[in-house]
PDB file of N, CA and C in Angstrom:
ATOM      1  N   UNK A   1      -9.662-144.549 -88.754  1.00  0.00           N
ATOM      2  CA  UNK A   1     -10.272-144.845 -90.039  1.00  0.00           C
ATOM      3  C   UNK A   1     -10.724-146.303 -90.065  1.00  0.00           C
ATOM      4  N   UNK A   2     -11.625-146.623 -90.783  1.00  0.00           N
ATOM      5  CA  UNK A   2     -12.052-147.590 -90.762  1.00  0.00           C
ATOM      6  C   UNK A   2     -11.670-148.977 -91.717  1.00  0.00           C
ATOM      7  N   UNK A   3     -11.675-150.105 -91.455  1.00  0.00           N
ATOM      8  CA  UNK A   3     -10.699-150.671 -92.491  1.00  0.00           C
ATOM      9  C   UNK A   3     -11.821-151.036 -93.787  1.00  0.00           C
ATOM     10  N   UNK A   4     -13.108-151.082 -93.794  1.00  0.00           N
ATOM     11  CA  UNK A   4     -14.216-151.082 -94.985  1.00  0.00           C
ATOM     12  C   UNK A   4     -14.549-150.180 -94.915  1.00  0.00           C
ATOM     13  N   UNK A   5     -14.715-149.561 -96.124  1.00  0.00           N
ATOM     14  CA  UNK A   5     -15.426-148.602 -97.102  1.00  0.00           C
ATOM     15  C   UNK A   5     -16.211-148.933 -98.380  1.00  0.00           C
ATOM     16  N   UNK A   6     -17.508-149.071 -98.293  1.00  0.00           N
ATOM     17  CA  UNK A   6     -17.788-148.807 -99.306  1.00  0.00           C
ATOM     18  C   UNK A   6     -18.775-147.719 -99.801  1.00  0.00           C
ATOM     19  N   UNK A   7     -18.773-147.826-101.552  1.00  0.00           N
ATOM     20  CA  UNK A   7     -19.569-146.853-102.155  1.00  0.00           C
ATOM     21  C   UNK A   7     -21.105-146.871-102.171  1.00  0.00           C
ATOM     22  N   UNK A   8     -21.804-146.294-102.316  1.00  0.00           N
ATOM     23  CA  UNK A   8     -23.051-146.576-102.309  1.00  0.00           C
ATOM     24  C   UNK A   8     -23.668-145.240-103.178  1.00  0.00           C
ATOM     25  N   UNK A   9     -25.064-145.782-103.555  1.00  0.00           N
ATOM     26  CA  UNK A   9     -25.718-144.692-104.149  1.00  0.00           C
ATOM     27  C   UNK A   9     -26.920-144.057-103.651  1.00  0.00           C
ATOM     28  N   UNK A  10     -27.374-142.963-103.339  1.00  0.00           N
ATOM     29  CA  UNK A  10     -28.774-142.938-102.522  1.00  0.00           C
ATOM     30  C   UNK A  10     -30.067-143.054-103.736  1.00  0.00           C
ATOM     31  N   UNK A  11     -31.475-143.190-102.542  1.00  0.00           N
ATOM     32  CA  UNK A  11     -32.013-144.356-104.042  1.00  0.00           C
ATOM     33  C   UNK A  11     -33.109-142.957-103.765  1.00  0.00           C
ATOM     34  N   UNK A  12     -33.864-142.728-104.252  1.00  0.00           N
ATOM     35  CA  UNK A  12     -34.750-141.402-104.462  1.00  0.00           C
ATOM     36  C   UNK A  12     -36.326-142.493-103.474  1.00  0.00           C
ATOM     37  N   UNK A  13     -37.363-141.771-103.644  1.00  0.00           N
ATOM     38  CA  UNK A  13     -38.509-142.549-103.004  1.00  0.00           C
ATOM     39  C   UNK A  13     -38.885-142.913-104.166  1.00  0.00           C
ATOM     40  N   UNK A  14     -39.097-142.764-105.350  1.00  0.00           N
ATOM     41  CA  UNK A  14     -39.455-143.515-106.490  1.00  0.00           C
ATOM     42  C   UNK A  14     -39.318-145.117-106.352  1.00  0.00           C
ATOM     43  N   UNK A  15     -37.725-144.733-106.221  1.00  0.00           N
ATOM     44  CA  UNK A  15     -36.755-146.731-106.336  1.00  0.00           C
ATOM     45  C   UNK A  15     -37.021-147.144-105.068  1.00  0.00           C
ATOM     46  N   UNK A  16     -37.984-146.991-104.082  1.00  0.00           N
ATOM     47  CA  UNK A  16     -38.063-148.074-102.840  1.00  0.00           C
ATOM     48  C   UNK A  16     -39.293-148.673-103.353  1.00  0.00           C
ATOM     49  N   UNK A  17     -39.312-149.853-102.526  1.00  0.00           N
ATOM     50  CA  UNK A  17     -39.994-150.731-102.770  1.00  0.00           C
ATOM     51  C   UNK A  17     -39.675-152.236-102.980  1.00  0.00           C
ATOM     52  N   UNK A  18     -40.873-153.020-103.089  1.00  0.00           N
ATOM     53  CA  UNK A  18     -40.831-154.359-103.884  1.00  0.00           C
ATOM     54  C   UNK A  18     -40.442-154.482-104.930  1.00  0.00           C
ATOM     55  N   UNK A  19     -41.059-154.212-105.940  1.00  0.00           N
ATOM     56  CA  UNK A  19     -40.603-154.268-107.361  1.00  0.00           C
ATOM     57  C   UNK A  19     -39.632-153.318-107.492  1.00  0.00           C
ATOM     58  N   UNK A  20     -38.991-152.253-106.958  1.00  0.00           N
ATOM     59  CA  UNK A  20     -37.810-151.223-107.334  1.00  0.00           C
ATOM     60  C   UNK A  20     -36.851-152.173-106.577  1.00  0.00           C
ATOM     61  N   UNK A  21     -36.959-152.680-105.239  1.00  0.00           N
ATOM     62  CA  UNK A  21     -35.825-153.834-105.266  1.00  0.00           C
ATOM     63  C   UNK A  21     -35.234-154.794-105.994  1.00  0.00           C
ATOM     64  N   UNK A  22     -36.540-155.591-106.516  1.00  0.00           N
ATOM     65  CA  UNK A  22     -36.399-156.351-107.648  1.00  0.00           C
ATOM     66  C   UNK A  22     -35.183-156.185-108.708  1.00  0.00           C
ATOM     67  N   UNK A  23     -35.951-154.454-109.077  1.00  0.00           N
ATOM     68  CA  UNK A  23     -34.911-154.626-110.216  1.00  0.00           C
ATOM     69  C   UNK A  23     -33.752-154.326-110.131  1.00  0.00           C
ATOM     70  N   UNK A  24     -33.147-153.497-108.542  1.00  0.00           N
ATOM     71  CA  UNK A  24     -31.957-153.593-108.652  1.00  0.00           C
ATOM     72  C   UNK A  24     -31.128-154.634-108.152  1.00  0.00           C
ATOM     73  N   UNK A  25     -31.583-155.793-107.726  1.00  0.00           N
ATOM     74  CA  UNK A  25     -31.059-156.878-107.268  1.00  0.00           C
ATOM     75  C   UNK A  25     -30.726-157.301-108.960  1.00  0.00           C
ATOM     76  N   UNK A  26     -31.503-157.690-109.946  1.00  0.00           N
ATOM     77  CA  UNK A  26     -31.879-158.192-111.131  1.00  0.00           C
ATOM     78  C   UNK A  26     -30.590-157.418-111.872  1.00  0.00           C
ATOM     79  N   UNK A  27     -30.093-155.778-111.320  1.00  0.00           N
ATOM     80  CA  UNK A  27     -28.878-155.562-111.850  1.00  0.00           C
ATOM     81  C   UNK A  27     -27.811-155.492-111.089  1.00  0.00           C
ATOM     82  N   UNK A  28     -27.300-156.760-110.329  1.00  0.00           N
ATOM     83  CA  UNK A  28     -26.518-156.908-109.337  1.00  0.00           C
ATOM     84  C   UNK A  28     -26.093-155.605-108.795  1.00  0.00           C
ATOM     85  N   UNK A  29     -27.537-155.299-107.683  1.00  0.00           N
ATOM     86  CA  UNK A  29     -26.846-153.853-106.744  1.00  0.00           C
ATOM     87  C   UNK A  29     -27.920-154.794-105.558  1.00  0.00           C
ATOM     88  N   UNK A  30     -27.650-153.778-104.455  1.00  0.00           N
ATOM     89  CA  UNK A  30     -28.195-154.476-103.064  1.00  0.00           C
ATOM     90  C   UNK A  30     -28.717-153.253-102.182  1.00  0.00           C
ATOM     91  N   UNK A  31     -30.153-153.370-102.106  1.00  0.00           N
ATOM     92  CA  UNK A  31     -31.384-151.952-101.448  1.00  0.00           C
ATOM     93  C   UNK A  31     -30.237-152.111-100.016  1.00  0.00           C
ATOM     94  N   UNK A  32     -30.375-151.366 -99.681  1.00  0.00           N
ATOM     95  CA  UNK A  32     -30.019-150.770 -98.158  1.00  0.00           C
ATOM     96  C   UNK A  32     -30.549-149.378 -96.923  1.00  0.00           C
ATOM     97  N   UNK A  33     -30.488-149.756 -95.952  1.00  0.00           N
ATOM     98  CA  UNK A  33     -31.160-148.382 -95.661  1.00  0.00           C
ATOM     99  C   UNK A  33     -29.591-148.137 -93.791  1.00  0.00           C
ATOM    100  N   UNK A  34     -29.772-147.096 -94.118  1.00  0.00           N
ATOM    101  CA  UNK A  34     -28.623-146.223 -93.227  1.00  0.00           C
ATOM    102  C   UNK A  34     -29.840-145.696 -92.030  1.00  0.00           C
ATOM    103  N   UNK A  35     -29.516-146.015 -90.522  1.00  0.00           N
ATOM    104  CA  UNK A  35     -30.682-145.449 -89.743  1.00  0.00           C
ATOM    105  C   UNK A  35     -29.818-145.046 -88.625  1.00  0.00           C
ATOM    106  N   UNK A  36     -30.563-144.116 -87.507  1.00  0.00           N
ATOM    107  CA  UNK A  36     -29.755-144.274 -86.163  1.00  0.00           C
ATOM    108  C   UNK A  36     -29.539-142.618 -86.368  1.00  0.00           C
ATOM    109  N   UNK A  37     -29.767-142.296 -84.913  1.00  0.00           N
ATOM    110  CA  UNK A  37     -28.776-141.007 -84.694  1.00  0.00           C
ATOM    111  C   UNK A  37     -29.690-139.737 -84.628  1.00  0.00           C
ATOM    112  N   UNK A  38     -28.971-138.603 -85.254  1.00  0.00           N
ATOM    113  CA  UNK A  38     -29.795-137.454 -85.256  1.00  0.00           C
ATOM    114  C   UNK A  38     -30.418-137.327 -86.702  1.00  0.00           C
ATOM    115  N   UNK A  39     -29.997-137.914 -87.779  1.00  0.00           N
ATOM    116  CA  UNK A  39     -30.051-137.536 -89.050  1.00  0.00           C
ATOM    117  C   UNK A  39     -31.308-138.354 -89.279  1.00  0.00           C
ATOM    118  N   UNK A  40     -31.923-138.339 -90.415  1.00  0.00           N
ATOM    119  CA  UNK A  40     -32.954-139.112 -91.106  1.00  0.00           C
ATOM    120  C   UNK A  40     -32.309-140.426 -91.740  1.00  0.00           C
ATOM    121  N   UNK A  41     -33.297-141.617 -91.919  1.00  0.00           N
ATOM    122  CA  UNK A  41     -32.762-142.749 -92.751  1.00  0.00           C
ATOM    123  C   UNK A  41     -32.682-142.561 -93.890  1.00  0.00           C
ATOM    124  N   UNK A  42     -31.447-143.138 -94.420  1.00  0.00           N
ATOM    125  CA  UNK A  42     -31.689-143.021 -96.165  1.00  0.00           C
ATOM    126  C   UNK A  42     -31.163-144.156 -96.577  1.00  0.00           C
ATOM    127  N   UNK A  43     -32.297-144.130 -97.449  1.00  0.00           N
ATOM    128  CA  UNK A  43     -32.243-145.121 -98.498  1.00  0.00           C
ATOM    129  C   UNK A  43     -31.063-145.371 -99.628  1.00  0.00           C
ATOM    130  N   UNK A  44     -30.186-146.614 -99.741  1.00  0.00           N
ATOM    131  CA  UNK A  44     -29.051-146.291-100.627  1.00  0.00           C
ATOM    132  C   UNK A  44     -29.109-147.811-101.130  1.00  0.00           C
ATOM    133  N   UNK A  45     -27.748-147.668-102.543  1.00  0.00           N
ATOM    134  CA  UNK A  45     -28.054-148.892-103.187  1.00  0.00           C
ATOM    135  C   UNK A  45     -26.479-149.436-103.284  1.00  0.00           C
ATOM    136  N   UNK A  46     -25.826-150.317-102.628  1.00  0.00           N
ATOM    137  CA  UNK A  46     -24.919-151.046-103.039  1.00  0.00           C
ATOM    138  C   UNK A  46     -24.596-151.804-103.974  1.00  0.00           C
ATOM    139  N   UNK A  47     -23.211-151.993-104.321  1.00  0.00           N
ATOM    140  CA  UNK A  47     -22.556-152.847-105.611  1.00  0.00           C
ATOM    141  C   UNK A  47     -22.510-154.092-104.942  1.00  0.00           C
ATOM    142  N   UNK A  48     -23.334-155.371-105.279  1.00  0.00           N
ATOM    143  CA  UNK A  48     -23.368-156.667-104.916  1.00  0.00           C
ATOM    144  C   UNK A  48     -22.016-157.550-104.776  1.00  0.00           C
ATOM    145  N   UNK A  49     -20.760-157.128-105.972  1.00  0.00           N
ATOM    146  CA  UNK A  49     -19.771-157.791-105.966  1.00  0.00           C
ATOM    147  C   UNK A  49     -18.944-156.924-104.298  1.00  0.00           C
ATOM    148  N   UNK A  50     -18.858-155.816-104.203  1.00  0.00           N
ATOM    149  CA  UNK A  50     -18.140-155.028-103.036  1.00  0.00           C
ATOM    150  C   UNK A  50     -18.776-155.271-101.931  1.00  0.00           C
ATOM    151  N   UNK A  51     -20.303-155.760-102.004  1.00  0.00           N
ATOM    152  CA  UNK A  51     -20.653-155.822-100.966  1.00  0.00           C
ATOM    153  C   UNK A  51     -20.038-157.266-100.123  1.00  0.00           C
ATOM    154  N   UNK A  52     -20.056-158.624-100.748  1.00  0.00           N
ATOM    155  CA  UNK A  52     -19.270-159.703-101.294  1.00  0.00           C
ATOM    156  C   UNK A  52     -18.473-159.899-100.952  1.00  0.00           C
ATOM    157  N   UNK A  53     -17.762-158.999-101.228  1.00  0.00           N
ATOM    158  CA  UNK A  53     -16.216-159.252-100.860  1.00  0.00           C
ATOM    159  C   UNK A  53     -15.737-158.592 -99.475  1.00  0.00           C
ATOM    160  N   UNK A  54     -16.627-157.858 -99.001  1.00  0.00           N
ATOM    161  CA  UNK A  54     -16.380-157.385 -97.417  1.00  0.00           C
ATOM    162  C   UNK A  54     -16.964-158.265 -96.218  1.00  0.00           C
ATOM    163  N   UNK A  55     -18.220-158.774 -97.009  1.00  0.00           N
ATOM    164  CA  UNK A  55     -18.665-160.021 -95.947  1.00  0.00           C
ATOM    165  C   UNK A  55     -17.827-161.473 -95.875  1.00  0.00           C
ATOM    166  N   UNK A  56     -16.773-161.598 -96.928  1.00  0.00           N
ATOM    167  CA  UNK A  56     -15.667-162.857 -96.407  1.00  0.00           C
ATOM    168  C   UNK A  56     -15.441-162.565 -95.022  1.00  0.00           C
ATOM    169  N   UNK A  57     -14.966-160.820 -94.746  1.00  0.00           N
ATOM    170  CA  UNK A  57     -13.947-161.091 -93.744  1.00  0.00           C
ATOM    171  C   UNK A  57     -15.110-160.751 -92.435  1.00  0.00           C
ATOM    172  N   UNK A  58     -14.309-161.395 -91.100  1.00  0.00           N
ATOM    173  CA  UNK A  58     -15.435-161.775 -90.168  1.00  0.00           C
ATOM    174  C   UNK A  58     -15.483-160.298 -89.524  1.00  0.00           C
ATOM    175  N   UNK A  59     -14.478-159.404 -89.830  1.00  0.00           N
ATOM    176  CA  UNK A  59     -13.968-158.203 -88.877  1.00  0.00           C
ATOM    177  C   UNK A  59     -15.309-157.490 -89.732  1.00  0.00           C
ATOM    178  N   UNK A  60     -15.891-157.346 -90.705  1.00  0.00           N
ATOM    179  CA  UNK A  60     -16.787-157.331 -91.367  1.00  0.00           C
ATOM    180  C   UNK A  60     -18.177-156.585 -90.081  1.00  0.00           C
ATOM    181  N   UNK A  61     -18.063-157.571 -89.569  1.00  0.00           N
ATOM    182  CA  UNK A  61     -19.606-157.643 -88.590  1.00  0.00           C
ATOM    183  C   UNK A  61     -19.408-157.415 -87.190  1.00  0.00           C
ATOM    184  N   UNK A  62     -18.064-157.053 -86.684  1.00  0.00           N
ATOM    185  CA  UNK A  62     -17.757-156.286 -85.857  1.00  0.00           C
ATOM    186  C   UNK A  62     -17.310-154.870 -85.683  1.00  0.00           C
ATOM    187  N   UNK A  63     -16.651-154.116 -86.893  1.00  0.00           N
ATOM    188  CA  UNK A  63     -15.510-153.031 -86.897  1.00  0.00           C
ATOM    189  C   UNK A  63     -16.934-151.841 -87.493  1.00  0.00           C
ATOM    190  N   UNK A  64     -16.435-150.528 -87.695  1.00  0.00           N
ATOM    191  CA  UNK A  64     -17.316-149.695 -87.989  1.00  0.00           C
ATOM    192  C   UNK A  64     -16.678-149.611 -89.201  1.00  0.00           C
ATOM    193  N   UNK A  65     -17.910-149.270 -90.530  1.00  0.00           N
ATOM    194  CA  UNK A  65     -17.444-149.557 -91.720  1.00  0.00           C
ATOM    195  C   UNK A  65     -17.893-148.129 -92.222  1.00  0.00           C
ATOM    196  N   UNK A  66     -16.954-147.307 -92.726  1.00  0.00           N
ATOM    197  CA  UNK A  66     -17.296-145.865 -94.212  1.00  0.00           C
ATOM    198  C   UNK A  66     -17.817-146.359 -95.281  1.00  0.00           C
ATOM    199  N   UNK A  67     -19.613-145.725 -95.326  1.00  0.00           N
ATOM    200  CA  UNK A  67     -19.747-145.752 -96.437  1.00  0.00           C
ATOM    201  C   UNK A  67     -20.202-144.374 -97.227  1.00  0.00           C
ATOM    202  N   UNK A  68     -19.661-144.305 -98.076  1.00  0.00           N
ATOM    203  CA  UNK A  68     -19.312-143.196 -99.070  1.00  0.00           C
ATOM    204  C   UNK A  68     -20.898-142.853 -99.648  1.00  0.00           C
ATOM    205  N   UNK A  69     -21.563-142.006 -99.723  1.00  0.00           N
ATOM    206  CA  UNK A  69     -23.059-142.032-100.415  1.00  0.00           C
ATOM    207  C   UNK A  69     -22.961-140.461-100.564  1.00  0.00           C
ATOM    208  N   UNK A  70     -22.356-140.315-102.292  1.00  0.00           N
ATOM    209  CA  UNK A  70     -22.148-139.052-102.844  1.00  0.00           C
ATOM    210  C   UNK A  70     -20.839-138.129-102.226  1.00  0.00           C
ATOM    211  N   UNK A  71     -21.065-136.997-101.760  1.00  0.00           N
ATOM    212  CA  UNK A  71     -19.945-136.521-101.221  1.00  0.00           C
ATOM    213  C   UNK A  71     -19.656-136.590 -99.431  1.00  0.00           C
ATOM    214  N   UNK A  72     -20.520-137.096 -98.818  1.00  0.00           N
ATOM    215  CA  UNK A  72     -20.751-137.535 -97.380  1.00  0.00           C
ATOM    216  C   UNK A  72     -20.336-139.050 -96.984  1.00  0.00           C
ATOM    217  N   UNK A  73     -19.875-138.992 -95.957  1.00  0.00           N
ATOM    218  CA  UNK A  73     -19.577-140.237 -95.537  1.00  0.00           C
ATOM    219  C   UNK A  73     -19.894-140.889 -94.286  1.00  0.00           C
ATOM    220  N   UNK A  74     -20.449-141.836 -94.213  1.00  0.00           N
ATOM    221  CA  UNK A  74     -21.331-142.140 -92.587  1.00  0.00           C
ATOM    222  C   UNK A  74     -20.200-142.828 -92.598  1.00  0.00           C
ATOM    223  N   UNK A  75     -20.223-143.238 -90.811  1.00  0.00           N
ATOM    224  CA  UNK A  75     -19.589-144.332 -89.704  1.00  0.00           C
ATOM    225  C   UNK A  75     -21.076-145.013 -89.512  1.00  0.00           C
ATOM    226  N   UNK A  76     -20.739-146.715 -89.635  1.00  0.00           N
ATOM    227  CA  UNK A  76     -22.225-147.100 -89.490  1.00  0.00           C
ATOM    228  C   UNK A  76     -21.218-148.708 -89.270  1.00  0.00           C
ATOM    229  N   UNK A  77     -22.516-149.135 -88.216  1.00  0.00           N
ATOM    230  CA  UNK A  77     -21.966-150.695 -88.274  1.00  0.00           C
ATOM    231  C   UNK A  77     -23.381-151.781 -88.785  1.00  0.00           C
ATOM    232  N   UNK A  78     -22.858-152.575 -89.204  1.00  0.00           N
ATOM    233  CA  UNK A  78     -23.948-153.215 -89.549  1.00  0.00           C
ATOM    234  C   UNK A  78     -24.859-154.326 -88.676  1.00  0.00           C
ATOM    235  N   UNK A  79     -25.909-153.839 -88.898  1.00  0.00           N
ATOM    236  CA  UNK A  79     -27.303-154.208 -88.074  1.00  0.00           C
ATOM    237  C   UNK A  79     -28.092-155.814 -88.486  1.00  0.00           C
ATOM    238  N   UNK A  80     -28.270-155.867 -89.612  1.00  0.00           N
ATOM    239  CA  UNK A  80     -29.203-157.075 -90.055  1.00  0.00           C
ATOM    240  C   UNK A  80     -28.544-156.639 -91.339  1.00  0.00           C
ATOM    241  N   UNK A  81     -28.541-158.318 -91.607  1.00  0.00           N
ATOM    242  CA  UNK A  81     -28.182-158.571 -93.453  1.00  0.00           C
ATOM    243  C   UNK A  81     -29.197-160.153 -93.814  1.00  0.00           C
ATOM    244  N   UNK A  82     -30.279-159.650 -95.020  1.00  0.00           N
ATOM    245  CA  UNK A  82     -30.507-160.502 -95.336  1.00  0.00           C
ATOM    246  C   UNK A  82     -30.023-161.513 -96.383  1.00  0.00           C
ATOM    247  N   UNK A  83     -29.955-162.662 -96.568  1.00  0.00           N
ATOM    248  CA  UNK A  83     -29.615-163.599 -97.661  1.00  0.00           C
ATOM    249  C   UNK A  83     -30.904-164.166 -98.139  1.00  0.00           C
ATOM    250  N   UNK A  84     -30.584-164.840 -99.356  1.00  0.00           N
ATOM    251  CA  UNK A  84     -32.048-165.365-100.341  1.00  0.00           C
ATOM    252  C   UNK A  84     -31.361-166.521 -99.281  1.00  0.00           C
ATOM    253  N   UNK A  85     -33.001-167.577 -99.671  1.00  0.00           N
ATOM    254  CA  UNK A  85     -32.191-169.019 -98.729  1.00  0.00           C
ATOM    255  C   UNK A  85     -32.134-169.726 -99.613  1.00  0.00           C
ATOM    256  N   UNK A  86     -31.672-169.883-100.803  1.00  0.00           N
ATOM    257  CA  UNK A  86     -30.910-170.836-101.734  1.00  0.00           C
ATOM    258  C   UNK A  86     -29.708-171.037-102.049  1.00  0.00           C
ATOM    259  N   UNK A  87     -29.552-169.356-102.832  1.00  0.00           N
ATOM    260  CA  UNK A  87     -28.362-168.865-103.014  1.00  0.00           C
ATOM    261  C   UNK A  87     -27.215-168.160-102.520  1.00  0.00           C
ATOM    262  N   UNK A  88     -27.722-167.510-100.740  1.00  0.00           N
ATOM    263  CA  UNK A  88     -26.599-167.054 -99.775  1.00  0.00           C
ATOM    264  C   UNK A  88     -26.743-165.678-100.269  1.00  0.00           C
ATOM    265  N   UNK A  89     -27.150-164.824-101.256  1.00  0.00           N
ATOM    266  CA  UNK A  89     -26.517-164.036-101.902  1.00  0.00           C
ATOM    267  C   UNK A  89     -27.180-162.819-100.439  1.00  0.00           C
ATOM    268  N   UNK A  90     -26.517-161.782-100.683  1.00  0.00           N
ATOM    269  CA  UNK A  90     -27.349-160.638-100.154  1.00  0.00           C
ATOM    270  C   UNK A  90     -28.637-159.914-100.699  1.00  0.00           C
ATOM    271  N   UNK A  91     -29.767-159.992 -99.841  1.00  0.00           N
ATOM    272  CA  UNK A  91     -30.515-159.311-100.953  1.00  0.00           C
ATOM    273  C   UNK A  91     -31.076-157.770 -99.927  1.00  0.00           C
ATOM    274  N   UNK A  92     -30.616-157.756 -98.701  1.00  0.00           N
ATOM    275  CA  UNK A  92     -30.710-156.228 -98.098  1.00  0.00           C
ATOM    276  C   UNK A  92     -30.041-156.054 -96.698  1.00  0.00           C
ATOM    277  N   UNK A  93     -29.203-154.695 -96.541  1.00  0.00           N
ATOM    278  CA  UNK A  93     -28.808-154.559 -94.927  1.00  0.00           C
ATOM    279  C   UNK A  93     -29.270-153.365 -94.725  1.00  0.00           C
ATOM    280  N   UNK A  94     -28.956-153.548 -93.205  1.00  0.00           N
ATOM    281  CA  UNK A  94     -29.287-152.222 -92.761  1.00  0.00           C
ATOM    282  C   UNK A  94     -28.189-151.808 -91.463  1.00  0.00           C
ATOM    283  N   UNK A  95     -28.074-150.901 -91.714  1.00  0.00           N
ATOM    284  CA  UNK A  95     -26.566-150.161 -91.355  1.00  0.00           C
ATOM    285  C   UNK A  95     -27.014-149.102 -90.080  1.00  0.00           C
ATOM    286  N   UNK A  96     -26.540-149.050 -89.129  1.00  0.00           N
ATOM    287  CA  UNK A  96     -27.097-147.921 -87.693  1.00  0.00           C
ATOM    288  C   UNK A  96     -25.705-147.272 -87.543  1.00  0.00           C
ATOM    289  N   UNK A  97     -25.845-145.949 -87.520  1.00  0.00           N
ATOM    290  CA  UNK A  97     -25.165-144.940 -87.756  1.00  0.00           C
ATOM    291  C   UNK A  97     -24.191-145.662 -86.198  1.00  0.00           C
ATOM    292  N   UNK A  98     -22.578-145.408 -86.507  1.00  0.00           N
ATOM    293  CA  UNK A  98     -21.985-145.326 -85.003  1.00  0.00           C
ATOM    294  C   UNK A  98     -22.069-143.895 -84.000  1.00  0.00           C
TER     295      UNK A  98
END
């Protein structure tokens, strides 16, 4: 088992985008996209504070992390994470299936 888990929400093709990022950054959540493997990519939306609090730890960006998106659960390690360059904050990752 993996020692991070988090929740996530999948985002429909409506909410991708520029401005559909926008606004969910604007309601502290964080665009993401899940890729790799046999399955298709999907698009999902993280909680900014959970996301936060898993990038303190450094095991973070090495270990394979569960994330929960509805009743399914990927093994995925993380690939690229962007930050704004002012504020550090996260504003997108992208996760490759293990």
């Amino acid at each position: 088992m993996a020692n991070f888990v988090l929740n996530a929400e999948a985002r429909e093709v409506a909410n991708q985008g520029k401005g559909a990022s926008r606004r969910l950054r604007h309601a502290t959540k964080v665009p993401a996209i899940i890729y790799g493997g046999a399955a298709e990519p999907v698009a999902i939306t993280l909680e900014l504070r959970q996301l936060v609090k898993a990038l303190e730890n450094n095991a973070f960006f090495e270990e394979v992390i569960e994330i929960q998106v509805g009743d399914k659960v990927e093994s995925v390690k993380i690939k690229a994470l962007q930050r704004h360059p002012a504020k550090n904050t996260p504003m997108h990752a992208d996760f490759q299936r293990a």
